[in-house]
Protein backbone atom coordinates (compact mmCIF):
# COMPACT_ATOMS: atom_id res chain seq x y z
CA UNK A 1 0.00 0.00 0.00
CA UNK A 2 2.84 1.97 1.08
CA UNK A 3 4.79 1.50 -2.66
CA UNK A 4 1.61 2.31 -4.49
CA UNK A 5 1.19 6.01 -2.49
CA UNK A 6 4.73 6.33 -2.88
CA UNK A 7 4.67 5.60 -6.74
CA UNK A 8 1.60 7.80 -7.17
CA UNK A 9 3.10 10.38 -5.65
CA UNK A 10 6.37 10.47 -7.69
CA UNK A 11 4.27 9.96 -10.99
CA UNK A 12 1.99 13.37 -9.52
CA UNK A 13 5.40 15.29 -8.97
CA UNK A 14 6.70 14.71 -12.34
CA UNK A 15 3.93 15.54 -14.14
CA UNK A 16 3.58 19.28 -12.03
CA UNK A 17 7.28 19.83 -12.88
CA UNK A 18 7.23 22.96 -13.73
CA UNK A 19 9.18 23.11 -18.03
CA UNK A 20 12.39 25.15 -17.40
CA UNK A 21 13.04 28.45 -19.51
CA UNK A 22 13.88 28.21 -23.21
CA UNK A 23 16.81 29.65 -23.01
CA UNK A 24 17.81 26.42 -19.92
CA UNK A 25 17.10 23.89 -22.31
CA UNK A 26 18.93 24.85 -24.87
CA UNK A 27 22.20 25.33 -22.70
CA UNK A 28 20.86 21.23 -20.99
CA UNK A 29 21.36 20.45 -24.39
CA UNK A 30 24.42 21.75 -25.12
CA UNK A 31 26.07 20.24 -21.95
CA UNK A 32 29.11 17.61 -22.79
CA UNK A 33 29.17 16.47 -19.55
CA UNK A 34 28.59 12.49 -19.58
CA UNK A 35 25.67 12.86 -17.38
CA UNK A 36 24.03 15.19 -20.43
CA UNK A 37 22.34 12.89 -22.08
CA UNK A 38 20.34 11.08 -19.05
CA UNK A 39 20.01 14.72 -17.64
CA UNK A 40 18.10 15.63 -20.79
CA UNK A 41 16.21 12.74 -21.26
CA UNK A 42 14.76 13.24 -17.25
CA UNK A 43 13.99 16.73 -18.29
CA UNK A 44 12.12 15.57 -21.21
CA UNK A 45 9.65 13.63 -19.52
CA UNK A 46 9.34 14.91 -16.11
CA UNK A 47 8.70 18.35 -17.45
CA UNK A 48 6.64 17.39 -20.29
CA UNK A 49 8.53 18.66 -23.58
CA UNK A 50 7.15 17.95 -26.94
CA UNK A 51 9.44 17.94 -30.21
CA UNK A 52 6.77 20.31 -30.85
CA UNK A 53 7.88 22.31 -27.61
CA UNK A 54 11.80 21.91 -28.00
CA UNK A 55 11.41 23.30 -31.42
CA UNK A 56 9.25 25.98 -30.49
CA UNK A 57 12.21 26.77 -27.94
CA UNK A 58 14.62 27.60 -30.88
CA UNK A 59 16.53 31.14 -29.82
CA UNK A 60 15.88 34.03 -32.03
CA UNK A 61 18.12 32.57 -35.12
CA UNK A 62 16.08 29.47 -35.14
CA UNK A 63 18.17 27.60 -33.35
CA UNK A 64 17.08 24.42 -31.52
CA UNK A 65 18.22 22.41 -29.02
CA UNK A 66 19.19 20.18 -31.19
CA UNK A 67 21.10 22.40 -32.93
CA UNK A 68 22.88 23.35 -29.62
CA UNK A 69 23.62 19.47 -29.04
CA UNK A 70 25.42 18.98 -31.82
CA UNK A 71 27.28 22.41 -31.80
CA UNK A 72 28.64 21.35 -28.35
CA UNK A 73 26.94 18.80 -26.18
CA UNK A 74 27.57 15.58 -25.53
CA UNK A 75 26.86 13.37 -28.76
CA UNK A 76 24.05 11.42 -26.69
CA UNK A 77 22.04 14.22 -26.27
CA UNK A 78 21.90 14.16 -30.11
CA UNK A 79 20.55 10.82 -30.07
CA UNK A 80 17.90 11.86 -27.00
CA UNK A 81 16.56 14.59 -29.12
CA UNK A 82 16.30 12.79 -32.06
CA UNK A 83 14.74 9.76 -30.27
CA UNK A 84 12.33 12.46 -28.80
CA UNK A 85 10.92 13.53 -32.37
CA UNK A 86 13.24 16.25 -33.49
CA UNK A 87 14.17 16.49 -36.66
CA UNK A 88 17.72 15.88 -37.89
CA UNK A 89 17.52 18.33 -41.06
CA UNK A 90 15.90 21.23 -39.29
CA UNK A 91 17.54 24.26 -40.70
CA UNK A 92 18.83 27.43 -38.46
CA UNK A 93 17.09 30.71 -39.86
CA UNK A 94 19.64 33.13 -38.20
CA UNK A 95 21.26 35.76 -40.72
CA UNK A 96 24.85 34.40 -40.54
CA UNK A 97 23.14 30.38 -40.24
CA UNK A 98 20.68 30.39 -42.50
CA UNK A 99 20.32 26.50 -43.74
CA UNK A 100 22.22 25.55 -41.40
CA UNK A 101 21.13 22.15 -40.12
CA UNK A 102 22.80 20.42 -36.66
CA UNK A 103 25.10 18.70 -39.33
CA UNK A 104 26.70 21.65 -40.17
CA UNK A 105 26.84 22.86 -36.55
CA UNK A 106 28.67 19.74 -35.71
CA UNK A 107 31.32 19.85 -38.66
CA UNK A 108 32.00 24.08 -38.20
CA UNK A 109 32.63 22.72 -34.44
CA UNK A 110 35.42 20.11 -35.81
CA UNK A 111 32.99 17.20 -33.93
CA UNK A 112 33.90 13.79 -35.72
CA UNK A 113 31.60 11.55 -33.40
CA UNK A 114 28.60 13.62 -33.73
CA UNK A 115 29.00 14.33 -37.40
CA UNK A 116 28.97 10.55 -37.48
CA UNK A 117 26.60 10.10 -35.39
CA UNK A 118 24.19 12.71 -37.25
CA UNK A 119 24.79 10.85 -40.87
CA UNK A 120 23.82 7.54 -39.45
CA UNK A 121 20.83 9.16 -38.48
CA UNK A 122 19.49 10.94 -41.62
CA UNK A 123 20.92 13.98 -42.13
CA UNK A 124 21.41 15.48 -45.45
CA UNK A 125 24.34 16.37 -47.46
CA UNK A 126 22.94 18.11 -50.05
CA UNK A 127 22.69 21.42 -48.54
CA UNK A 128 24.35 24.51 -49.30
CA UNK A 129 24.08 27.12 -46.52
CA UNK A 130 23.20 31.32 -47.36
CA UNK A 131 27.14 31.56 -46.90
CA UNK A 132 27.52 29.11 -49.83
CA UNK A 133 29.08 26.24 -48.51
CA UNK A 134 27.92 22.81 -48.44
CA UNK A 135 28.76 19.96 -45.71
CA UNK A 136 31.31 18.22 -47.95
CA UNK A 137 33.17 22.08 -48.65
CA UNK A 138 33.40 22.67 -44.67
CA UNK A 139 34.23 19.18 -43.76
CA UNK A 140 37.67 19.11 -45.53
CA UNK A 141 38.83 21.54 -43.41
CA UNK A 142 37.22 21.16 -40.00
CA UNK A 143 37.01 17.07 -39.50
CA UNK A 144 39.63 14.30 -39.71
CA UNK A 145 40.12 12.30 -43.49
CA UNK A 146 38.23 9.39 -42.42
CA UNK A 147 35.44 11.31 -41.38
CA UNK A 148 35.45 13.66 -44.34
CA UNK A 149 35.51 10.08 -46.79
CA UNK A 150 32.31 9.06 -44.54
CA UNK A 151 30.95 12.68 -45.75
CA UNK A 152 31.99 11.99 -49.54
CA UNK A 153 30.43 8.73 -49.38
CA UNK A 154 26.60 9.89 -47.60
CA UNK A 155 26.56 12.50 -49.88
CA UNK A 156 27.45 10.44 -52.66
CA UNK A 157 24.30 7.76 -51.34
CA UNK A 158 22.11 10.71 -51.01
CA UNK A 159 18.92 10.63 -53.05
CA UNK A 160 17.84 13.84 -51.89
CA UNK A 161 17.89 16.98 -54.47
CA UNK A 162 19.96 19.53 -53.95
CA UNK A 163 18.52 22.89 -51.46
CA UNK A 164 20.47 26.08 -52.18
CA UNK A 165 19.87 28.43 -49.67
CA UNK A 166 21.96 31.04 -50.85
CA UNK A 167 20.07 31.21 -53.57
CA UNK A 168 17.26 32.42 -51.56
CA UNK A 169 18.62 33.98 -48.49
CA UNK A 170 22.05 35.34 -49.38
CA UNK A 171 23.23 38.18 -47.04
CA UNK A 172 25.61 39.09 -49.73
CA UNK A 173 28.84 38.34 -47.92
CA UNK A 174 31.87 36.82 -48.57
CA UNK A 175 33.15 33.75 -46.88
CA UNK A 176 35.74 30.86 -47.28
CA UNK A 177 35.33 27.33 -46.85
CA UNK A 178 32.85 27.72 -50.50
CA UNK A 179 31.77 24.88 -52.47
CA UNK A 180 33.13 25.15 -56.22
CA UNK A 181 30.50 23.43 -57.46
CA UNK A 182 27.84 26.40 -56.30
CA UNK A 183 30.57 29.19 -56.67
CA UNK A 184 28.34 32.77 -58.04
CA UNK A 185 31.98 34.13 -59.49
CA UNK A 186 34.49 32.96 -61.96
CA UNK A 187 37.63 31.58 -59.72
CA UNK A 188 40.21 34.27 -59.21
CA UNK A 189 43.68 33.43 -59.30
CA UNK A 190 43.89 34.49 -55.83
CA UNK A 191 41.62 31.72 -54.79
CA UNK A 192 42.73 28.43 -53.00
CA UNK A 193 40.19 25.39 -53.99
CA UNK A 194 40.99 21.91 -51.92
CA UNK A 195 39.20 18.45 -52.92
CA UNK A 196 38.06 19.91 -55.76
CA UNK A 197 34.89 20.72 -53.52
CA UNK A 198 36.52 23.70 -51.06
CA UNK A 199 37.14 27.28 -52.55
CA UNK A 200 39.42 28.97 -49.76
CA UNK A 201 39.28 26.14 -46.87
CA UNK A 202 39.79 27.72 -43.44
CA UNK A 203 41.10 26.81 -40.45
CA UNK A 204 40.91 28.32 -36.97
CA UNK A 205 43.88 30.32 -36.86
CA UNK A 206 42.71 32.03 -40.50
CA UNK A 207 39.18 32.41 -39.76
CA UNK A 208 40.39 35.15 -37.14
CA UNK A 209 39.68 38.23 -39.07
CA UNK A 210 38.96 36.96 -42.14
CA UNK A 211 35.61 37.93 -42.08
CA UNK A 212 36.49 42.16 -41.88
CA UNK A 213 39.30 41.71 -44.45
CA UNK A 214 36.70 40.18 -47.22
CA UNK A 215 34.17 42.74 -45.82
CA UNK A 216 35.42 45.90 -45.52
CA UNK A 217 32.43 47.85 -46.87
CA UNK A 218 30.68 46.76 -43.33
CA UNK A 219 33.00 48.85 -40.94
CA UNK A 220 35.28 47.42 -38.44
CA UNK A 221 33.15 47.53 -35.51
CA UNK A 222 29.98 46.12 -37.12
CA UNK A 223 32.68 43.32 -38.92
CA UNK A 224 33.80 42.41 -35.66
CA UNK A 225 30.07 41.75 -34.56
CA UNK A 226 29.13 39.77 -37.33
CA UNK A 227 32.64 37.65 -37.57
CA UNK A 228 32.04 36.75 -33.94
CA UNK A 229 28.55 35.65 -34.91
CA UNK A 230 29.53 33.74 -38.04
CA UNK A 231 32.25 31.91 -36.58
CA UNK A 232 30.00 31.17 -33.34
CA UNK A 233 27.46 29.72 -35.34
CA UNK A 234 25.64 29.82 -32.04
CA UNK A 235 24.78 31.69 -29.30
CA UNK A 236 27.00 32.11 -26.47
CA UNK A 237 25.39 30.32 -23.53
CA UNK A 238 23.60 33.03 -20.95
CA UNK A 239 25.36 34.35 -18.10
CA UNK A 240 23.45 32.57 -14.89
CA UNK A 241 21.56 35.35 -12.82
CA UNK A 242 23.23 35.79 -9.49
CA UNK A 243 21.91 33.88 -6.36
CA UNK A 244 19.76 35.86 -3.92
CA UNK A 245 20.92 37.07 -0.51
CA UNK A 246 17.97 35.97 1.90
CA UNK A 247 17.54 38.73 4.03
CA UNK A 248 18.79 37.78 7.75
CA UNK A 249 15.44 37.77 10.41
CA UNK A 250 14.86 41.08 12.87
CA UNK A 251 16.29 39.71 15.54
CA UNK A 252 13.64 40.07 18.65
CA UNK A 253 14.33 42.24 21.30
């Protein structure tokens, strides 16, 4: 009798678990921590998300949580959030992310076992970003050999048509790391193309002001802004609010 009040009473408590902010999830997500993953998964449930919900908690560039996850959280949290519902080509609509699915979070972060782990699940290859570069352009550059051959190969295996975002949602910049096979200019003898695929591959010591030298028409201070927020590729997690001071009791007199 006992068990069964005790039972009831845990099942009552997680469902009034109150969801945590948007902005908490996200960062759950994004933990790397190997307790992540089960930490997630317990927040799922006992506070009730939805794929529905977790997607409807994407920050202000359209980033989700499962964007987050594979930008830097532990690679099980990928497979929680995918397990959950989430889906593995959902696209970032930020200004400097546009197209950008959790794939291409994963390979800009240099994450082999995620990028793995993301093509075994699903994701497309056939993707070229409003920066115009594609999976197989970044992932010369930012993942090991055999990883970048696993790349080749999905893309290779992918049925899926091409989607060209920017086509659609350019923001007119210039970047590196371009796929040749999308290019909107002749080559210039100036450029470097890698692979075949990569026009100007980066790496982390040239990204760092790269963006203001191909962009001077933007100013320095506003280049600075936007380099930090196109290298990011993700928001920076939020500062925790400090803890409050309880006030000490009157003492009685």
């Amino acid at each position: 009798m006992l068990r069964g009040l005790l039972a009831t009473a845990t099942m009552v408590e997680a469902v009034l678990t109150p969801k945590r902010s948007a902005g908490a999830l996200r960062r759950l997500a994004g933990g790397d921590a190997a307790t992540a993953p089960a930490a997630l998964e317990a927040a799922l449930k006992t506070e009730g998300w939805t794929a529905d919900d977790v997607v409807a908690a994407a920050d202000k560039s359209g980033k989700s949580a499962l964007h987050f996850a594979a930008w830097r959280g532990h690679p099980g949290c990928v497979d929680v959030l995918l397990d959950a519902g989430l889906d593995v080509n959902t696209p970032a609509t930020g200004e400097f992310s546009y197209g950008k699915t959790p794939l291409f979070f994963a390979v800009t972060r240099c994450r082999d076992e995620t990028v793995l782990k993301l093509l075994e699940r699903g994701a497309a290859t056939k993707i070229v970003n409003n920066k115009g570069q594609s999976v197989r352009a970044l992932a010369l550059s930012h993942v090991t050999p055999e990883t970048y051959e696993r790349v080749v190969a999905a893309e290779a295996a992918d049925a899926r048509p091409w989607v060209n975002w920017r086509e659609t949602h350019s923001d007119g910049l210039i970047y590196g790391d371009l796929d040749a096979r999308f290019l909107e200019r002749p080559l210039e003898a100036s450029d470097i193309v890698k692979g075949g695929v990569a026009v100007n591959p980066t790496t982390h010591l040239s990204r760092r002001g790269a963006f203001a030298r191909r962009n001077p028409a933007r100013g320095p201070m506003k280049a600075r802004r936007e380099a930090a927020a196109a290298t990011a590729d993700a928001d920076a997690p939020s500062p925790r609010p400090p803890a409050r001071v309880k006030p000490s009791p009157t003492p009685i007199s």
